[in-house]
Protein backbone atom coordinates (compact mmCIF):
# COMPACT_ATOMS: atom_id res chain seq x y z
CA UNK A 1 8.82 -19.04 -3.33
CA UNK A 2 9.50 -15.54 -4.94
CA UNK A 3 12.47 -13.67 -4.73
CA UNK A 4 12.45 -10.39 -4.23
CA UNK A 5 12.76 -9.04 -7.88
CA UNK A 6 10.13 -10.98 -9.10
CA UNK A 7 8.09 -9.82 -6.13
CA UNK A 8 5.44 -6.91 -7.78
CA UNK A 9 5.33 -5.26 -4.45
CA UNK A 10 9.41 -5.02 -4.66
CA UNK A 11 10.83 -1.04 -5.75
CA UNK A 12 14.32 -0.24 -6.40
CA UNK A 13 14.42 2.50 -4.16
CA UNK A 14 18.30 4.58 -4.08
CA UNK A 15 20.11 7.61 -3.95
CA UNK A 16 22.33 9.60 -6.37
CA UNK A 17 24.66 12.08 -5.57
CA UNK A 18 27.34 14.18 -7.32
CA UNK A 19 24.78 15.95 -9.77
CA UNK A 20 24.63 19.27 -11.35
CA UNK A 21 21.85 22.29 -11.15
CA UNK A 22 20.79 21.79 -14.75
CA UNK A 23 21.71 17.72 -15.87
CA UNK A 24 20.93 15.99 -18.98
CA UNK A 25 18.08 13.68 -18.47
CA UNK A 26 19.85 10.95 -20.08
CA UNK A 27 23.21 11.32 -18.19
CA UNK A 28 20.94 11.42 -14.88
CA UNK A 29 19.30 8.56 -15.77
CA UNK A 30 22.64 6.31 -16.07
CA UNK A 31 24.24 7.45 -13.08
CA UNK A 32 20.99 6.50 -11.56
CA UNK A 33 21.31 3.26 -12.36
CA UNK A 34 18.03 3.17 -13.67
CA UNK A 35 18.81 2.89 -17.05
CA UNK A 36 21.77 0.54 -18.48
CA UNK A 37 22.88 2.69 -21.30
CA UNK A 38 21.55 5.74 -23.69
CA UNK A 39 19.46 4.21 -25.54
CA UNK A 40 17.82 2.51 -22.97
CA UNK A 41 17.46 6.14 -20.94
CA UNK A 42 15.92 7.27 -24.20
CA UNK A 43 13.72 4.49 -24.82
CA UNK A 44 12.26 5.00 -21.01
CA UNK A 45 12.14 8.53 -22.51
CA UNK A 46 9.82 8.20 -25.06
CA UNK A 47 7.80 5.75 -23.87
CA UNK A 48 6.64 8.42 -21.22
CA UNK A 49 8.03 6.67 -18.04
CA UNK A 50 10.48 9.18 -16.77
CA UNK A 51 9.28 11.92 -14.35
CA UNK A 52 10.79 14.50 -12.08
CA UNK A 53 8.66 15.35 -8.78
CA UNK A 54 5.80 13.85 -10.44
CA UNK A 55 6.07 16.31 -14.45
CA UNK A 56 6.86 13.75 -17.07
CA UNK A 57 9.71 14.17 -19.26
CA UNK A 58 9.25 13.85 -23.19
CA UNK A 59 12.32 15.11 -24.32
CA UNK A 60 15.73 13.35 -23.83
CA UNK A 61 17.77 16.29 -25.10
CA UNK A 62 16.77 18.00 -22.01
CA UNK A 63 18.57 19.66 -19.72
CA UNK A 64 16.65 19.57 -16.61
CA UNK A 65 16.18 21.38 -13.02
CA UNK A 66 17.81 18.99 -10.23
CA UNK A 67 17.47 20.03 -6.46
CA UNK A 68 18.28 18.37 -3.65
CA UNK A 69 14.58 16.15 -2.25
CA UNK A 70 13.53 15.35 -5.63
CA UNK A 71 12.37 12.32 -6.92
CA UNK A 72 13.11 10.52 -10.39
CA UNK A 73 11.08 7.82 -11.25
CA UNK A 74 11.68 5.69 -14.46
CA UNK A 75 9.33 3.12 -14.87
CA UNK A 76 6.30 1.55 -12.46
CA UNK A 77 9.60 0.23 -9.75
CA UNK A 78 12.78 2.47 -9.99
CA UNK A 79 12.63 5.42 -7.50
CA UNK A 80 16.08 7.82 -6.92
CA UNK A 81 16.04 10.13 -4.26
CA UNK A 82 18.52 13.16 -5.27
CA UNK A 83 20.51 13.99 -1.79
């Protein structure tokens, strides 16, 4: 029997709190959770994984537009809704 991680059906679906107007990608990432350290964020970064409300994000030196709904995705199974 599976468990549930190594279920492909299985997201990591949470919520993130505390963040600014205008956040570094990078920093969002971590506090996430979706992303274990910089270099990780920035690999995920330039590998084209990491979108905002569906725009993809090339640049990890950005400083991007967070409101309060939106959705980050980093990879094909890590979804944070910004409340």
């Amino acid at each position: 029997m599976q468990s549930r991680k190594d279920d492909p059906l299985f997201l990591i679906y949470t919520y993130i709190q505390n963040y600014r107007e205008r956040d570094w990608i990078v920093d969002l990432l971590r506090r996430a959770g979706t992303a274990s350290s910089t270099s990780d964020a920035r690999r995920l970064i330039e590998q084209g994984a990491v979108s905002i409300d569906g725009q993809k994000i090339s640049d990890f030196n950005a400083k991007v537009p967070v409101k309060k709904g939106a959705l980050l995705k980093a990879g094909k199974k890590k979804f944070v809704k910004i409340v």
